[in-house]
Structure formats: structure tokens, C-alpha cells
N, C-alpha and C. Protein backbone atom coordinates (compact mmCIF):
# COMPACT_ATOMS: atom_id res chain seq x y z
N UNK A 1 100.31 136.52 73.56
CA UNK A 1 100.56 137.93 73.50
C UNK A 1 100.66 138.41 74.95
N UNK A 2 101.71 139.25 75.16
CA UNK A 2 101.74 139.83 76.58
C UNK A 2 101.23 140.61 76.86
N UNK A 3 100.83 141.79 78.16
CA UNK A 3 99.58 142.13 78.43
C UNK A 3 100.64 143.49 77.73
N UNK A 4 101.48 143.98 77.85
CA UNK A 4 101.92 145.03 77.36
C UNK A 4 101.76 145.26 75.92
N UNK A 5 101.56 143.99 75.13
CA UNK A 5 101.79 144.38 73.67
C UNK A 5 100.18 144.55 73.26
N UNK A 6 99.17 144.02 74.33
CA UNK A 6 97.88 144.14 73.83
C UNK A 6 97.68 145.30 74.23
N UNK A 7 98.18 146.24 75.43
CA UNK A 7 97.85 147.27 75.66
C UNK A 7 98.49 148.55 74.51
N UNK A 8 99.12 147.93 74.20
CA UNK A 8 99.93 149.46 73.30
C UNK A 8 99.07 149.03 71.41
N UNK A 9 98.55 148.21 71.15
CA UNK A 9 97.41 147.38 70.09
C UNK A 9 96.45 148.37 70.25
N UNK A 10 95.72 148.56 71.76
CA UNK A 10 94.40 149.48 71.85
C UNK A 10 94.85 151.00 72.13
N UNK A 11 95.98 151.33 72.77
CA UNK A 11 96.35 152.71 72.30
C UNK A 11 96.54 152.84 70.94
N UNK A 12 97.03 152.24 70.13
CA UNK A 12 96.84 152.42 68.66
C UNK A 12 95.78 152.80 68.05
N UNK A 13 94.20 152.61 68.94
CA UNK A 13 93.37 152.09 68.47
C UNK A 13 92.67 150.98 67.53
N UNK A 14 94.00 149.98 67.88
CA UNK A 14 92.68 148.47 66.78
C UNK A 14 91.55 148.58 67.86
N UNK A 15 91.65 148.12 69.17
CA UNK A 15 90.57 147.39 69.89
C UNK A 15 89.23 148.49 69.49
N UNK A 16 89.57 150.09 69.38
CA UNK A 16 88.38 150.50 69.23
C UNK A 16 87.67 149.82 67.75
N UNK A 17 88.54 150.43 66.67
CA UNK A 17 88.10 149.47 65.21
C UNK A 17 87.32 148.11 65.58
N UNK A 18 88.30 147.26 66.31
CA UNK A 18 87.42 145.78 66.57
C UNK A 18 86.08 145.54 67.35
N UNK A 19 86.16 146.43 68.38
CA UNK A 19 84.68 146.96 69.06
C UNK A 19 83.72 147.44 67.80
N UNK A 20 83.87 148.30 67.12
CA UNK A 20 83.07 148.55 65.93
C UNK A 20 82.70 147.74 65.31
N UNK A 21 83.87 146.85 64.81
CA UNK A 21 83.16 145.74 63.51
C UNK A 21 82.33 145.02 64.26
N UNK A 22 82.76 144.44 65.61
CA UNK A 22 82.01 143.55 66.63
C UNK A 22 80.41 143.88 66.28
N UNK A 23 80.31 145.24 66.69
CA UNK A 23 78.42 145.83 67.18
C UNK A 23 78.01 145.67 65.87
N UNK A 24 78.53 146.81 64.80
CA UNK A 24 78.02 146.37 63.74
C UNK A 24 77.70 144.94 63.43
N UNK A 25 78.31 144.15 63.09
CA UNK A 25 78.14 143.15 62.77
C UNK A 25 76.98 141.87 63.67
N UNK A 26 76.88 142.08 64.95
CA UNK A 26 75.84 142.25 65.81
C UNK A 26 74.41 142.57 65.30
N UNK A 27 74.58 143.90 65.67
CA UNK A 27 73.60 144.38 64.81
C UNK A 27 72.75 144.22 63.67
N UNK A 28 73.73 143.71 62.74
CA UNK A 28 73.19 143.58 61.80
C UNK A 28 72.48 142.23 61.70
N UNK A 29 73.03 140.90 62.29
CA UNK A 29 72.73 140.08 62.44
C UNK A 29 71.73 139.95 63.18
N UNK A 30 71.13 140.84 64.20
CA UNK A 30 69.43 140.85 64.77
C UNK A 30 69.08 141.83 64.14
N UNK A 31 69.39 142.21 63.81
CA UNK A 31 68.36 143.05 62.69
C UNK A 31 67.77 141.93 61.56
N UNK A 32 68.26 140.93 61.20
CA UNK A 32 68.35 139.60 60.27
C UNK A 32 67.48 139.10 60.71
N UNK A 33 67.58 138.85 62.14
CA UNK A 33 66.84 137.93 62.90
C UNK A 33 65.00 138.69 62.69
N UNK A 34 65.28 139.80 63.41
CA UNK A 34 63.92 140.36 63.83
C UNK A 34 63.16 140.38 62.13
N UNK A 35 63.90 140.43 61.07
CA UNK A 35 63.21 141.40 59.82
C UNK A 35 62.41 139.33 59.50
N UNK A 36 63.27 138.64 59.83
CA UNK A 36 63.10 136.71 59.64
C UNK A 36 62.11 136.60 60.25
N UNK A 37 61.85 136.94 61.65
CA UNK A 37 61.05 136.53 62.43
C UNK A 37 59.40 136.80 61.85
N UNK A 38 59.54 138.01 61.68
CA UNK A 38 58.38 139.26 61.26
C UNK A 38 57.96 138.82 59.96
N UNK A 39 58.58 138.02 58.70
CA UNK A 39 58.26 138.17 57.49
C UNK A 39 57.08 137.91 57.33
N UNK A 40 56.36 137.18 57.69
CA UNK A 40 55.01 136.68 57.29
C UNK A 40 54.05 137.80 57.52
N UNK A 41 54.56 138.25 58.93
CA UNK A 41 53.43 139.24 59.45
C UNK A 41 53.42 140.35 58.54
N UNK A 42 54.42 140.68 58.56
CA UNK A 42 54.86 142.25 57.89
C UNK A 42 54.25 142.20 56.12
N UNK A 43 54.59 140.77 55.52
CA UNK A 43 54.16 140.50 53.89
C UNK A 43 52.48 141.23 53.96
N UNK A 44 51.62 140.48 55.07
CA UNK A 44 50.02 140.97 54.95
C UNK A 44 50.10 142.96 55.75
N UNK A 45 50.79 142.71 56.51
CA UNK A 45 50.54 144.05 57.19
C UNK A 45 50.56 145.40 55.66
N UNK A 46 49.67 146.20 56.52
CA UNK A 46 49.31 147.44 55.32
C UNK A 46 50.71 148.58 56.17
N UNK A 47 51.34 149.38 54.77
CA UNK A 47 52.36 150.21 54.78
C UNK A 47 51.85 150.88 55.44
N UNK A 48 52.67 152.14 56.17
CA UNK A 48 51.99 153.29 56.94
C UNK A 48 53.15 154.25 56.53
N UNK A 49 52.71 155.50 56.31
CA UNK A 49 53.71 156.76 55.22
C UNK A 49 53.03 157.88 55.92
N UNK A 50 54.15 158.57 56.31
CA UNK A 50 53.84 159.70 56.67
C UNK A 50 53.24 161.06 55.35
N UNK A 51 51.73 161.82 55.76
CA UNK A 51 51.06 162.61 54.51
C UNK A 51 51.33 163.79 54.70
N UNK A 52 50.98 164.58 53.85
CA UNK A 52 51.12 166.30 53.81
C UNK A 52 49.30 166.44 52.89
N UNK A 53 48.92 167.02 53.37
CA UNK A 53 48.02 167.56 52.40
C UNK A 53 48.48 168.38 51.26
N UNK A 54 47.56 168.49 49.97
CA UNK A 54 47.95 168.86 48.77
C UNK A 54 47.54 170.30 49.26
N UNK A 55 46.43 170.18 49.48
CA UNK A 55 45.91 172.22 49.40
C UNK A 55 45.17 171.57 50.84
N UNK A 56 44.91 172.85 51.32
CA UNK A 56 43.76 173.37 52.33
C UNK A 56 42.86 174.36 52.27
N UNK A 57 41.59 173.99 52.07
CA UNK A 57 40.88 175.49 52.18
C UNK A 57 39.53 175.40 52.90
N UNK A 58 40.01 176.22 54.14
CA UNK A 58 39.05 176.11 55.26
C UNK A 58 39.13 175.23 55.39
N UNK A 59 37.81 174.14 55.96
CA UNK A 59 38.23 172.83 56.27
C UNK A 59 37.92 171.59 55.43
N UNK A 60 38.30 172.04 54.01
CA UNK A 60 38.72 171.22 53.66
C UNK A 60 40.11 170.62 53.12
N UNK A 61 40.19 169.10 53.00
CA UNK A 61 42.03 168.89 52.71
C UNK A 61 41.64 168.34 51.75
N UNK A 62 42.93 168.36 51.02
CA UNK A 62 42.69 167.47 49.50
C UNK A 62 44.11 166.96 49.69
N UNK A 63 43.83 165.51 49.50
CA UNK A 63 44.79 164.47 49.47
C UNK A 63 44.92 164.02 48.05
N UNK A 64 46.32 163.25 47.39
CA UNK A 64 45.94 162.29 46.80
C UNK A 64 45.27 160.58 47.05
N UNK A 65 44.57 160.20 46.03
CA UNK A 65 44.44 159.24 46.42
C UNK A 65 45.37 157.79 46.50
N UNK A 66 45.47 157.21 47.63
CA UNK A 66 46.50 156.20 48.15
C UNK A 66 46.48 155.48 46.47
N UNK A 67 47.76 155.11 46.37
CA UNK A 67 48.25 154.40 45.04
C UNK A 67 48.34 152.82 45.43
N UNK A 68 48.03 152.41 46.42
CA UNK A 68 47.88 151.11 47.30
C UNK A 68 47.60 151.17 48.52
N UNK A 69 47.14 150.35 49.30
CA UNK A 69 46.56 149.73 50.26
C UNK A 69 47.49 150.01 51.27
N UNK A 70 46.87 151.10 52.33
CA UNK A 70 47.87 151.44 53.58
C UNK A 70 47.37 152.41 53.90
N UNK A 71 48.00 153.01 55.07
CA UNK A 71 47.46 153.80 55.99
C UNK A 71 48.53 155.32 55.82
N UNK A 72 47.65 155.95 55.74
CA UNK A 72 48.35 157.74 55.84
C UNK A 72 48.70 158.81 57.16
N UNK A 73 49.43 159.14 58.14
CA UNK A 73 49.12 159.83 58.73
C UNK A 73 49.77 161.45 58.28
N UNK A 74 48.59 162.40 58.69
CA UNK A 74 49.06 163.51 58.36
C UNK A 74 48.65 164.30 59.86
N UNK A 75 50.16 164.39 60.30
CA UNK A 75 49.90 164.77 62.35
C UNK A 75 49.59 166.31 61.88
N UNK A 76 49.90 166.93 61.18
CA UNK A 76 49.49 168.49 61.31
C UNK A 76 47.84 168.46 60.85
N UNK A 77 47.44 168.08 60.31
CA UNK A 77 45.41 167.84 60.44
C UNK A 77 45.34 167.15 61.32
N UNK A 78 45.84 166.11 61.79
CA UNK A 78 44.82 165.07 62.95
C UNK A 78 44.28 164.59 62.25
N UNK A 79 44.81 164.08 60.91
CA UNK A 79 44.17 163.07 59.50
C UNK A 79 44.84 161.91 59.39
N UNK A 80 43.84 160.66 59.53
CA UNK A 80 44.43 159.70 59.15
C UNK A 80 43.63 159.18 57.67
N UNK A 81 44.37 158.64 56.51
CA UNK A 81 43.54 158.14 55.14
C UNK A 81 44.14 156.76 55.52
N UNK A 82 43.54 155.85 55.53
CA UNK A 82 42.74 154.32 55.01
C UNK A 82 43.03 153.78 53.70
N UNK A 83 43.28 153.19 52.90
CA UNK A 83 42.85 152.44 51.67
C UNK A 83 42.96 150.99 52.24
N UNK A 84 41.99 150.19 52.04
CA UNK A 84 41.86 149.12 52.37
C UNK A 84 40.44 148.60 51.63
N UNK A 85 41.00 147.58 50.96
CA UNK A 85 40.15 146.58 49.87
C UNK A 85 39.05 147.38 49.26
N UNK A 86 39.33 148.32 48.44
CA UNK A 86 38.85 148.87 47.52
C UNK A 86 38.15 150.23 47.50
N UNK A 87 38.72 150.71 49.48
CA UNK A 87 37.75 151.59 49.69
C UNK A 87 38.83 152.42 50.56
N UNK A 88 38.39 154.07 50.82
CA UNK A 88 39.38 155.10 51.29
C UNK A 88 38.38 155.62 52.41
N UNK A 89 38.67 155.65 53.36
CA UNK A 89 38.67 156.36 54.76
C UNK A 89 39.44 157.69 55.16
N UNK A 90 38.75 158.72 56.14
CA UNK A 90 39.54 159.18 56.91
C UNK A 90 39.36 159.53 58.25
N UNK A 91 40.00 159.46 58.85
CA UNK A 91 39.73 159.13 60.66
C UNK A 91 40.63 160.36 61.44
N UNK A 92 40.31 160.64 62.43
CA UNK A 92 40.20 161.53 63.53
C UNK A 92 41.39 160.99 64.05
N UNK A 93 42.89 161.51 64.21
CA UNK A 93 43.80 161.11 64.42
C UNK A 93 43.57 160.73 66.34
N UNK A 94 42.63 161.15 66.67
CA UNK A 94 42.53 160.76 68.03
C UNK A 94 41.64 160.54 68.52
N UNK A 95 41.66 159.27 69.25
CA UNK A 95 41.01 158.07 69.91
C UNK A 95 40.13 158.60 70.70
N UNK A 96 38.40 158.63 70.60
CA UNK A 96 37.54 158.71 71.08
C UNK A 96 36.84 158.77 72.56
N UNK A 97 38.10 157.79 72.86
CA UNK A 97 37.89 157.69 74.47
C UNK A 97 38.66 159.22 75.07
N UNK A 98 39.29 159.79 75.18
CA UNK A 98 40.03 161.04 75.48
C UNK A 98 40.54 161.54 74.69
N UNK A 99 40.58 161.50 73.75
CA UNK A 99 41.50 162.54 72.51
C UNK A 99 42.59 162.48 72.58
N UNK A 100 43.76 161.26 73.28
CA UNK A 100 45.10 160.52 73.02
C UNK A 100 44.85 160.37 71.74
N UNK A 101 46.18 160.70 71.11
CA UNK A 101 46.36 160.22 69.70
C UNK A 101 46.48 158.79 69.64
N UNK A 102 46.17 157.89 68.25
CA UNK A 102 46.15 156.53 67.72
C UNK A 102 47.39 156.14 67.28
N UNK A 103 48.05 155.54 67.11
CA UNK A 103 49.67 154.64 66.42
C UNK A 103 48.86 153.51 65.21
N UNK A 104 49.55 153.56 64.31
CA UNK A 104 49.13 151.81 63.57
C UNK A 104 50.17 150.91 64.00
N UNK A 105 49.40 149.80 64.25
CA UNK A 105 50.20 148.92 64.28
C UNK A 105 50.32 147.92 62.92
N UNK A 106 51.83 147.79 61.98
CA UNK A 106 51.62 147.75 61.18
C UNK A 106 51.15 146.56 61.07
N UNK A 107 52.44 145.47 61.79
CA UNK A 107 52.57 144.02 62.04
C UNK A 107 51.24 143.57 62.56
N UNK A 108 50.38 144.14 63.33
CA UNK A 108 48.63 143.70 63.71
C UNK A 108 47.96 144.18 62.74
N UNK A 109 47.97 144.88 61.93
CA UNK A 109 47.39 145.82 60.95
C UNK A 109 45.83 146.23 62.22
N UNK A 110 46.38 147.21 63.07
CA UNK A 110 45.40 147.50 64.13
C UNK A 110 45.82 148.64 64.07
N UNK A 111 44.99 149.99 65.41
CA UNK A 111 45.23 151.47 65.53
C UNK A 111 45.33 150.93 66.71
N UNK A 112 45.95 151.40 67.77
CA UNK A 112 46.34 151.16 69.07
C UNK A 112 46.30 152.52 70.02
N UNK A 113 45.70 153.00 70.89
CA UNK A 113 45.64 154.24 71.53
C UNK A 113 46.72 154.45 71.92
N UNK A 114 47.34 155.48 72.10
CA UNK A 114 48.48 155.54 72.82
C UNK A 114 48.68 155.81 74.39
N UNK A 115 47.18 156.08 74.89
CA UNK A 115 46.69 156.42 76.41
C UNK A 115 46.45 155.09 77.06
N UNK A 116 45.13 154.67 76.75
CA UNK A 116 45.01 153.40 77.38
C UNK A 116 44.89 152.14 76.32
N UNK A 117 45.13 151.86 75.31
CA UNK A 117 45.20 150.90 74.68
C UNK A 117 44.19 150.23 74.06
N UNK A 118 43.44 151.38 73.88
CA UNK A 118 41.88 150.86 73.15
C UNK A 118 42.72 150.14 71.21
N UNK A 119 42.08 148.91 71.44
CA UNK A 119 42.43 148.66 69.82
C UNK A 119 40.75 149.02 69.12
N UNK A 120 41.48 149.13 67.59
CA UNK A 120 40.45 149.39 66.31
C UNK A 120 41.01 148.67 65.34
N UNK A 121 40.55 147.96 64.10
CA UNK A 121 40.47 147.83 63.28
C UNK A 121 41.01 148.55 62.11
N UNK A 122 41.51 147.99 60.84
CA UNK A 122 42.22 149.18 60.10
C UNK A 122 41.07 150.07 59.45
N UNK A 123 39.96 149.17 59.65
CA UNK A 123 38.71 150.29 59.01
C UNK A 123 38.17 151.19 60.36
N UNK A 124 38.82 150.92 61.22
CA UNK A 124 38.12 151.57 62.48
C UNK A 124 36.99 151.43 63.16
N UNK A 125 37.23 149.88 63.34
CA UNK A 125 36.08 149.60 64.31
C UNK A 125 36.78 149.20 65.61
N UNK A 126 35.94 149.57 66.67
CA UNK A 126 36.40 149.32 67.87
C UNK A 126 36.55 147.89 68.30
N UNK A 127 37.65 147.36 68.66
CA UNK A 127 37.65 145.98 69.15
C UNK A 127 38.03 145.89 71.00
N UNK A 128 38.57 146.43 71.80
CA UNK A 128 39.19 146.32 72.75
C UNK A 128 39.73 147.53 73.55
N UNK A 129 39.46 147.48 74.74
CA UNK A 129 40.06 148.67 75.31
C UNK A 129 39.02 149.45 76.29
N UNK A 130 39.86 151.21 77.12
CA UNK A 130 38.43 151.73 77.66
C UNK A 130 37.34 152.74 76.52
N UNK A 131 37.92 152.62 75.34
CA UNK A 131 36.93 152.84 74.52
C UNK A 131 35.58 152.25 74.10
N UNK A 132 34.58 153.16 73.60
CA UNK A 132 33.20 152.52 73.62
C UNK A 132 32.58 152.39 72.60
N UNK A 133 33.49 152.96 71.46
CA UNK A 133 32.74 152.75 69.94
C UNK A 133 33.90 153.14 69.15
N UNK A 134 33.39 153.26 68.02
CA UNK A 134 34.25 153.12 66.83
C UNK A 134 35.16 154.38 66.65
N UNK A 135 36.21 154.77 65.66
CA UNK A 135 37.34 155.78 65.83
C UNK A 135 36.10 156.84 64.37
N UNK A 136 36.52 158.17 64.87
CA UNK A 136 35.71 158.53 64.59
C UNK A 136 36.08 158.86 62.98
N UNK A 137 35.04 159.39 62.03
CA UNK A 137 35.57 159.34 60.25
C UNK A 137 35.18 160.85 59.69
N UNK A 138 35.68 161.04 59.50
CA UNK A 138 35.65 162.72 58.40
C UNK A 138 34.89 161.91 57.36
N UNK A 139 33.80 163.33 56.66
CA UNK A 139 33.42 163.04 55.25
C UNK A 139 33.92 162.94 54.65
N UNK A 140 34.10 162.26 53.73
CA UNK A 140 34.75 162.31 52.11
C UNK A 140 34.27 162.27 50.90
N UNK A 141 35.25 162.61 50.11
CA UNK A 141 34.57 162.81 48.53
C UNK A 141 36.07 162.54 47.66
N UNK A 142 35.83 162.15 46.22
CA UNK A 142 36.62 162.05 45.56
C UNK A 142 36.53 162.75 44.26
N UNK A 143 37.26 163.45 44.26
CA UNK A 143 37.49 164.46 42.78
C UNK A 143 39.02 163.99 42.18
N UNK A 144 38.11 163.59 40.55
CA UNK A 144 39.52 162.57 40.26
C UNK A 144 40.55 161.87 40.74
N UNK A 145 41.68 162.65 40.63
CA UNK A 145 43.09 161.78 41.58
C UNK A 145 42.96 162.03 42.72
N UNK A 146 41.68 162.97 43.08
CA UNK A 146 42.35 163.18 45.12
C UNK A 146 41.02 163.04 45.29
N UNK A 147 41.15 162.98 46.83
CA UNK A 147 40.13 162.30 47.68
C UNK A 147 40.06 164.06 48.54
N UNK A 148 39.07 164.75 49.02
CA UNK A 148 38.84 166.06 50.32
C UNK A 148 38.05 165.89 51.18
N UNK A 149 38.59 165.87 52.22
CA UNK A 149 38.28 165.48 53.48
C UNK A 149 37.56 166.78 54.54
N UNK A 150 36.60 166.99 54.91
CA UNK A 150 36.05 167.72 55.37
C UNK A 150 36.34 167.76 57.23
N UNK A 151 37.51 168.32 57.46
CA UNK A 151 37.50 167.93 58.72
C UNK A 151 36.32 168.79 60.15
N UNK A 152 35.81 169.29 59.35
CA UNK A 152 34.30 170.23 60.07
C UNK A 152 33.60 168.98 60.76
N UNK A 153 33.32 168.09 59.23
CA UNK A 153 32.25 167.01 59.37
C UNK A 153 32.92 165.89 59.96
N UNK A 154 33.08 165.53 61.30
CA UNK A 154 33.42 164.43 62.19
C UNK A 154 32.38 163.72 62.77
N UNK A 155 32.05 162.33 61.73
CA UNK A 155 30.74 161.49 62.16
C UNK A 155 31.32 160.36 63.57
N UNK A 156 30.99 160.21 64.08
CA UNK A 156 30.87 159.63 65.34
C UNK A 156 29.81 158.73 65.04
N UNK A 157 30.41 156.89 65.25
CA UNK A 157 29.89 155.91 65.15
C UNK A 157 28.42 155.63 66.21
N UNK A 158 28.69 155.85 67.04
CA UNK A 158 27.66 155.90 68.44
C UNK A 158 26.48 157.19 67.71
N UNK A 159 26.91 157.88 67.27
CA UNK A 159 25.22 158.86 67.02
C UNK A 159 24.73 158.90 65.83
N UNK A 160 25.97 158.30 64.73
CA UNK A 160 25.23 158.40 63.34
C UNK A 160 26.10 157.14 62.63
N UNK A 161 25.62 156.51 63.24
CA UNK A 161 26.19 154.95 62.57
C UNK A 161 25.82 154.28 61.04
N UNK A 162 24.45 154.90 60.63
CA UNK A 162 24.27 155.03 58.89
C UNK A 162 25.23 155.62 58.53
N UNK A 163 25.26 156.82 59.08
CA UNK A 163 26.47 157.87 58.35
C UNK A 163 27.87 157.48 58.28
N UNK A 164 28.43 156.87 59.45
CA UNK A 164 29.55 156.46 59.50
C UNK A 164 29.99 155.46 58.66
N UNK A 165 28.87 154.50 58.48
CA UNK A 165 29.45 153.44 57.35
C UNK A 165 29.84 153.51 55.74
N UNK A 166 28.86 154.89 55.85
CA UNK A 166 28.86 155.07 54.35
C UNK A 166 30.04 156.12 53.97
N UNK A 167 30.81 156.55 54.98
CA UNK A 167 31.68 157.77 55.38
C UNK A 167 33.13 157.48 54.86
N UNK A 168 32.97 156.62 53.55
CA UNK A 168 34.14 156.26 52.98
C UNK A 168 33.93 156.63 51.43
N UNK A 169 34.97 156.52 50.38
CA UNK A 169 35.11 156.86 49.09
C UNK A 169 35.46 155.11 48.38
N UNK A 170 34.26 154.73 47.08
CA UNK A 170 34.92 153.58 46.91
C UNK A 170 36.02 153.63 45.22
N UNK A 171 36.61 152.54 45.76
CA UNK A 171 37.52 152.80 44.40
C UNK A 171 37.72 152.09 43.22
């Protein structure tokens, strides 16, 4: 092909079309790769879904309760809900060491600071980082299908560590 007939091909626009199918198809193929790579991890890792609370009144929230095993964030409370092996949590959307908000990590099934990188546990225990204890847990209670979360009552592992353990709903 001569350079003139390929040039008047991409004024036509094929070459843009062929640039397209190219990326796409790219794309899609590491996207293949990464979802291959990940499967194992991702099969155990717990879901993470963005929440809304059902009602609010004063400080309390009423959630439903998780229909499986995974993590809730609800960024307008600074609520995170837990379900993990038979039991419901809710945690202080921000990390103890400075009040940086937490990320899940799904693929570690960990909370990860987003400041300095303190890790926790999906039940929220402190493992790593410049943090010094555990992520902190709202009271809870369960009334039938929903779980209300008292965000007044923020137990802190370091001063009431009876309290904190028991600072879950079982299911």
C-alpha cells in the first residue's frame, strides 16, 4: 500500500475505528488477566457495598441487617457494619491514630488507613502501622431485620476493652 492511499484510509477515519477496536480489545484482555490473577484472593475476600441508613433518630441509625458476610460503608455517618462469621459490627469510619478515614481492602480482607497505613483486621483489630490499638466500635443492638447503631456510644479498645469485645450483635 502506498503512503498516499494509507493516508486518505485515516482521513476516512478507519485508522481511528482500528485504534478503538485495538484499546478495547487490550483492555479487555488485562482486565482478563488482572480478574485471573486475583481469583483466588477475591473468591475468600468479603464484598464491600456502599450503605444508606434506613431511619435516623438522634444518634441513633438503623440499618438492615447484612444478608451475607461483608463490609458496609455508610460515608455520611462515619459508619462502617461488619458481618463476619456469624457476628455484626460497627466501626468508626476513622482510624484512631488521627481521624484519617479507613478503605477495605477487599483482596486482604483488611481496613487500611488512608494517612499512614495503620492495618486492622476485618473485625478491627489492630495489626500494623502508627496506630496503637484497635479501630474503634459503636454500640449495637438488633431489632428484628435491622441492627441500630448508637453513634453517641464510641467504645475505644484501649479504655474499655470488655466493652469493646462484646460491642457486636450475634446472628
Amino acid at each position: 500500500m502506498n503512503e498516499t492511499h494509507r493516508y486518505q484510509s485515516c482521513q476516512a477515519g478507519a485508522c481511528d475505528a482500528d485504534r478503538r477496536a485495538f484499546i478495547r480489545q487490550v483492555t479487555l484482555f488485562a482486565a482478563g488477566l488482572v480478574a485471573g490473577s486475583s481469583g483466588l484472593a477475591a473468591a475468600d475476600a468479603l464484598p464491600i457495598a456502599n450503605g444508606e441508613a434506613l431511619t435516623k433518630a438522634g444518634d441513633e441509625i438503623t440499618y438492615p441487617v447484612p444478608a451475607a458476610d461483608g463490609v458496609t460503608i455508610d460515608r455520611d455517618n462515619a459508619v462502617i457494619i461488619v458481618r463476619i462469621q456469624g457476628k455484626v459490627m460497627a466501626f468508626n469510619l476513622s482510624c484512631p491514630h488521627q481521624n484519617a478515614a479507613v478503605r477495605w481492602k477487599a483482596a486482604e480482607m483488611r481496613f487500611e488507613c488512608t494517612k499512614h497505613d495503620s492495618v486492622y483486621t476485618a473485625d478491627g483489630i489492630y495489626t500494623s502501622g502508627r496506630a496503637t490499638r484497635n479501630m474503634d466500635r459503636f454500640t449495637i443492638k438488633r431489632d428484628g431485620n435491622k441492627i441500630i447503631v448508637n453513634v453517641a456510644q464510641m467504645i475505644s479498645s484501649d479504655e474499655q476493652k470488655a466493652v469493646w469485645d462484646k460491642a457486636f450483635v450475634a446472628l
